[in-house]
Structure formats: C-alpha cells, structure tokens
N, C-alpha and C. Protein backbone atom coordinates (compact mmCIF):
# COMPACT_ATOMS: atom_id res chain seq x y z
N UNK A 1 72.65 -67.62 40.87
CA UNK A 1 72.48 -66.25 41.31
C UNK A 1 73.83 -65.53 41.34
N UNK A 2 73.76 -64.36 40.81
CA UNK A 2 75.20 -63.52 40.69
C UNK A 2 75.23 -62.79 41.91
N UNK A 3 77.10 -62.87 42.40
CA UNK A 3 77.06 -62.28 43.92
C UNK A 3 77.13 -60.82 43.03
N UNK A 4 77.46 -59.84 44.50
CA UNK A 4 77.42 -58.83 43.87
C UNK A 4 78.97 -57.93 43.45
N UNK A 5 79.79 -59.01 43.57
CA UNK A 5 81.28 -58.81 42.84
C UNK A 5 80.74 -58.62 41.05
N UNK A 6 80.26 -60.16 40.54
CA UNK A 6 79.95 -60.31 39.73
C UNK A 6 79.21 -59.22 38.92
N UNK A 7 78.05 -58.98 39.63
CA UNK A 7 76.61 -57.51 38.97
C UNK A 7 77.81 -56.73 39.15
N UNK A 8 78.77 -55.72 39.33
CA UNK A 8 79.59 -54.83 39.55
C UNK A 8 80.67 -54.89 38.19
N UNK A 9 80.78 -56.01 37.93
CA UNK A 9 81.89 -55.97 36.94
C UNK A 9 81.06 -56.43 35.48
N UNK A 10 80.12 -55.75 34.97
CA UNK A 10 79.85 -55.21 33.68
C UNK A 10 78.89 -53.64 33.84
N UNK A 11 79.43 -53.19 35.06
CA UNK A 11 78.46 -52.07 35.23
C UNK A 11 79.13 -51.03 34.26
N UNK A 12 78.75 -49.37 34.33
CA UNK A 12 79.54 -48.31 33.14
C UNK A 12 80.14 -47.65 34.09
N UNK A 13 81.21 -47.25 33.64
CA UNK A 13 81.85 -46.32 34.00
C UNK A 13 82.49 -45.05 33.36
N UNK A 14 81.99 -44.14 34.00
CA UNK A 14 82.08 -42.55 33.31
C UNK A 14 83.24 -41.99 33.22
N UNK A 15 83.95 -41.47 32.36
CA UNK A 15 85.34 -41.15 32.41
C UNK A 15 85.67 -40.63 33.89
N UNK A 16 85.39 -39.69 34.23
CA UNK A 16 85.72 -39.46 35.90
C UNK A 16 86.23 -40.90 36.71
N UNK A 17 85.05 -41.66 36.67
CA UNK A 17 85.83 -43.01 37.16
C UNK A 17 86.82 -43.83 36.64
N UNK A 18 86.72 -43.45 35.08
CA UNK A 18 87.90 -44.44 34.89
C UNK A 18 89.60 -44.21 34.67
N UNK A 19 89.53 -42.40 34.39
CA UNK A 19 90.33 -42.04 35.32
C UNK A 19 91.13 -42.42 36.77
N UNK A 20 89.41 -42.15 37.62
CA UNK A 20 90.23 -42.58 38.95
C UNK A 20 90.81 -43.70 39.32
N UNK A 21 89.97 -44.87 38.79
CA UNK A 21 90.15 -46.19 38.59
C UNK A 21 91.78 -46.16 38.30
N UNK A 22 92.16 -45.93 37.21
CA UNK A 22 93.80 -46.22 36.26
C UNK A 22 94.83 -44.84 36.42
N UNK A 23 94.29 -44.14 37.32
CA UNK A 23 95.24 -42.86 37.27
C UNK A 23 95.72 -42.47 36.44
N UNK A 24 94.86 -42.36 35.57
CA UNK A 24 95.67 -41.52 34.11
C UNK A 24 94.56 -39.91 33.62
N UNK A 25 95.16 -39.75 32.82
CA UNK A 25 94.64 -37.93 32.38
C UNK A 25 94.10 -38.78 31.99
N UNK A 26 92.90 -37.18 31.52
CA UNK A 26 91.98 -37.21 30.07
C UNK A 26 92.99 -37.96 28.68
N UNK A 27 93.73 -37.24 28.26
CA UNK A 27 94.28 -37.37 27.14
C UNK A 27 95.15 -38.37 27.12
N UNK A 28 95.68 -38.96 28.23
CA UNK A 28 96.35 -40.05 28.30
C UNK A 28 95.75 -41.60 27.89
N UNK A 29 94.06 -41.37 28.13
CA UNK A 29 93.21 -42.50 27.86
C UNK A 29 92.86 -42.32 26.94
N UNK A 30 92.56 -41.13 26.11
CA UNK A 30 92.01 -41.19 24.85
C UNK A 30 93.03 -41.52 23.55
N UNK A 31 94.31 -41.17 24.11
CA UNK A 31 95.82 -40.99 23.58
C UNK A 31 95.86 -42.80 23.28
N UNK A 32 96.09 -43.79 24.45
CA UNK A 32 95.94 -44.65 24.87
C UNK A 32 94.66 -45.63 23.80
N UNK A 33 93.54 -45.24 23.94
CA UNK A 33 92.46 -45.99 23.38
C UNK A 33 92.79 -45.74 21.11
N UNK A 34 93.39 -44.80 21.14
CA UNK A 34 93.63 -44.18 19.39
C UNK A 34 94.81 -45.28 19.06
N UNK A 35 95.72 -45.71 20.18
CA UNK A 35 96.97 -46.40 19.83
C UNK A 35 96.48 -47.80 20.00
N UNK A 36 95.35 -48.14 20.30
CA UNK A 36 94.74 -49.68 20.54
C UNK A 36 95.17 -50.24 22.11
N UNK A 37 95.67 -49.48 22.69
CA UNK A 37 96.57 -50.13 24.24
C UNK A 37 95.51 -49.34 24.98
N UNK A 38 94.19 -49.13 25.24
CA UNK A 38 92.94 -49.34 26.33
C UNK A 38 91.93 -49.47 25.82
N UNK A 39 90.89 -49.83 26.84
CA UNK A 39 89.62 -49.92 25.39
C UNK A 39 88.48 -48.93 25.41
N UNK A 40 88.33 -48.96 24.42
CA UNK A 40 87.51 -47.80 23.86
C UNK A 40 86.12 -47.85 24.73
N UNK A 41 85.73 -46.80 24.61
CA UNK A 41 84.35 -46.40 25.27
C UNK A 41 83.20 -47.02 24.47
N UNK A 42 81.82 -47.36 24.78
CA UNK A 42 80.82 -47.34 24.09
C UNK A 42 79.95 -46.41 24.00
N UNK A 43 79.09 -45.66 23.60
CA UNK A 43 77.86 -45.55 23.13
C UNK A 43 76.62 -45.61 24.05
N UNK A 44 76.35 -44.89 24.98
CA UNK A 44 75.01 -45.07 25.86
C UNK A 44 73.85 -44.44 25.00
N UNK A 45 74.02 -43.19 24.60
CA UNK A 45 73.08 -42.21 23.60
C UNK A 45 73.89 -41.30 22.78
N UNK A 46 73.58 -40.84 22.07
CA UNK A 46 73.58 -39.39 21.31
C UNK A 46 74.89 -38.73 21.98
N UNK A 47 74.47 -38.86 23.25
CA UNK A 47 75.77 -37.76 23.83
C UNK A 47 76.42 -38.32 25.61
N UNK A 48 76.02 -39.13 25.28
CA UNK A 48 76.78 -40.21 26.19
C UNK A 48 77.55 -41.46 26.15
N UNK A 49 78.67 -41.52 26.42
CA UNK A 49 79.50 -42.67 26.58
C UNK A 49 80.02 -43.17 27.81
N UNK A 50 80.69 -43.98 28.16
CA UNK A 50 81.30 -44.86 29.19
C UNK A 50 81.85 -46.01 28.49
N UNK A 51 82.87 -46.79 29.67
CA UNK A 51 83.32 -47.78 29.60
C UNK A 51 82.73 -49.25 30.64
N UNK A 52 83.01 -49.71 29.86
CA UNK A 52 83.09 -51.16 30.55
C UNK A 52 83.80 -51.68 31.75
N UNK A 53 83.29 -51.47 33.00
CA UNK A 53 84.35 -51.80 33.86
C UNK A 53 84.97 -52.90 34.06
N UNK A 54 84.44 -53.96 33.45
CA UNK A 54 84.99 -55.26 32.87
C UNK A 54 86.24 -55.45 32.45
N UNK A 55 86.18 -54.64 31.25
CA UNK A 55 87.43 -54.14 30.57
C UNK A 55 88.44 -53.54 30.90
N UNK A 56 88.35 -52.55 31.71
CA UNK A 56 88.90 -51.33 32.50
C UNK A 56 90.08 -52.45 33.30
N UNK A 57 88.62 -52.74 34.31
CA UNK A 57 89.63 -54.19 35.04
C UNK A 57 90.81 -54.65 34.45
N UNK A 58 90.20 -55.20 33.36
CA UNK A 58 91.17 -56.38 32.73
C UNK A 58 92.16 -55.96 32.10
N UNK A 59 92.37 -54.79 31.81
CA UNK A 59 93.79 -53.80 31.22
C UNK A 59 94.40 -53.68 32.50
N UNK A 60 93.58 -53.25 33.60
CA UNK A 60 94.77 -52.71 34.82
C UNK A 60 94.80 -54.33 35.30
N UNK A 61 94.65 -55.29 35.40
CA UNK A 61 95.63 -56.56 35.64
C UNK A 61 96.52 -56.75 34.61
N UNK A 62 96.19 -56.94 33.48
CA UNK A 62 97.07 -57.19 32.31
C UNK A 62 98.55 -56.10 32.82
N UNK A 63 98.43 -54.79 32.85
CA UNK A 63 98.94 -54.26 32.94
C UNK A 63 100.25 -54.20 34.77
N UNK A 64 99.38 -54.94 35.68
CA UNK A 64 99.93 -55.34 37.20
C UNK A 64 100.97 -56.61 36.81
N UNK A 65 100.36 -57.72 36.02
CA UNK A 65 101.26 -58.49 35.59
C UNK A 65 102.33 -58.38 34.46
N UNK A 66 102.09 -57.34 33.57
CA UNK A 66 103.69 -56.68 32.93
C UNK A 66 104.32 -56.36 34.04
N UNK A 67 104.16 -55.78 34.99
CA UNK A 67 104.98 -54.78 35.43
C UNK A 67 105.83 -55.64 36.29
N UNK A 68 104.61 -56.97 37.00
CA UNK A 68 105.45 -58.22 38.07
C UNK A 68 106.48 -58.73 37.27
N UNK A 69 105.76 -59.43 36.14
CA UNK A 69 106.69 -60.17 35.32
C UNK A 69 108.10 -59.60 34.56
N UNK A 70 108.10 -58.30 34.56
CA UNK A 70 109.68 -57.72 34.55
C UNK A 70 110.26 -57.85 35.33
N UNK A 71 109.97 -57.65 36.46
CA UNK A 71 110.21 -57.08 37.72
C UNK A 71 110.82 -58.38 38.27
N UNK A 72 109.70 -59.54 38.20
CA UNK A 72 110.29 -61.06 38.41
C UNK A 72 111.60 -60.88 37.54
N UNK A 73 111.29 -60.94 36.17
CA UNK A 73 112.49 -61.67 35.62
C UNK A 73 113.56 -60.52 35.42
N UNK A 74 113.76 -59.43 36.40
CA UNK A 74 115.10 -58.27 36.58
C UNK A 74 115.85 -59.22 37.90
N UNK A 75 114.86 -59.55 38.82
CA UNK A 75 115.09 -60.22 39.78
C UNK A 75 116.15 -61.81 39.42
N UNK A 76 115.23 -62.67 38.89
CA UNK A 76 115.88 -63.50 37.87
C UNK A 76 117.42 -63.73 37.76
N UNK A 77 117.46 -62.80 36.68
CA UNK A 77 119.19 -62.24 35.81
C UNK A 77 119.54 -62.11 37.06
N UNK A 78 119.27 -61.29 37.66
CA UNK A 78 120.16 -60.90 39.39
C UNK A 78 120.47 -61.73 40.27
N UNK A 79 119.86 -62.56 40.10
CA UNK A 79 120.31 -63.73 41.20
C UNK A 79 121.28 -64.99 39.98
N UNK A 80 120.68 -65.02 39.12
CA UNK A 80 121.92 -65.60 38.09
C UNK A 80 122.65 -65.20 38.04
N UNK A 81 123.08 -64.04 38.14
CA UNK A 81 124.79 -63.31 37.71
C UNK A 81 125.04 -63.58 38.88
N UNK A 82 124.45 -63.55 40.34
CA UNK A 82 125.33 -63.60 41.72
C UNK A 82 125.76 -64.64 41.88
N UNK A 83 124.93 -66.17 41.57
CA UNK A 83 125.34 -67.35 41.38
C UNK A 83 126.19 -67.48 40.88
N UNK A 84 126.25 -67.10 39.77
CA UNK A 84 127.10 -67.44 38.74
C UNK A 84 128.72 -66.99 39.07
N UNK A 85 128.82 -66.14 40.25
CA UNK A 85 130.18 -65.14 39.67
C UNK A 85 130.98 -65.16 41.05
C-alpha cells in the first residue's frame, strides 16, 4: 500500500506550482526546459499541460546538492590552505 508521500510524488503540477515550487519566472523555466537543464512539461489535452512533480523534485535536489557540494568543497581548499600555511 502507497503512503501518501508516495501518491503525491507522481501527481501534476500546473505551472503556477511549479513556479512556486523552484522560484523561478515563467521564462526562466521554459528558457531552462529549451536548454535541456529542467524537464519538460507533458501533455494532459489539446490545451493542457503540467509537470511531473516527480521530476520537479528531482531537479530541485539535484540542484540542493550542486550547490552543497561546492560549497563543501570551497570549504575543503579553505581548510587546506590554513593547514597547510
């Protein structure tokens, strides 16, 4: 049986939310999805689309762990050069 974390993370999400979700513009996501760096919307009907909040998710972690993992390894060098000197 799926909790309800699980049912939640393949639900749609309407640009409004996924906006709010990633704090970015309109054009910043569509800008974003043309350059291959978010993912593209699907197809509900004729004149509806959304995203995958699945996906959505999994860019804004991908994207939490770039930002640690610099951040770690600025930290890193910094404590090597203090050692070091």
């Amino acid at each position: 049986m799926e909790t309800k974390t699980e049912q939640l993370e393949d639900r749609f999400l309407k640009l409004r939310e996924v906006m709010a979700m990633c704090r970015l513009s309109r054009s910043s996501i569509y800008g974003a999805i043309r350059k291959g760096q978010f993912p593209a919307q699907i197809k509900l009907s004729e004149r509806s689309s959304a995203w995958i909040r699945s996906e959505v998710a999994a860019w804004s972690d991908a994207r939490i762990d770039a930002a640690r993992g610099a951040r770690e390894n600025k930290l890193l060098v910094k404590e090597t050069r203090q050692a070091g000197a």
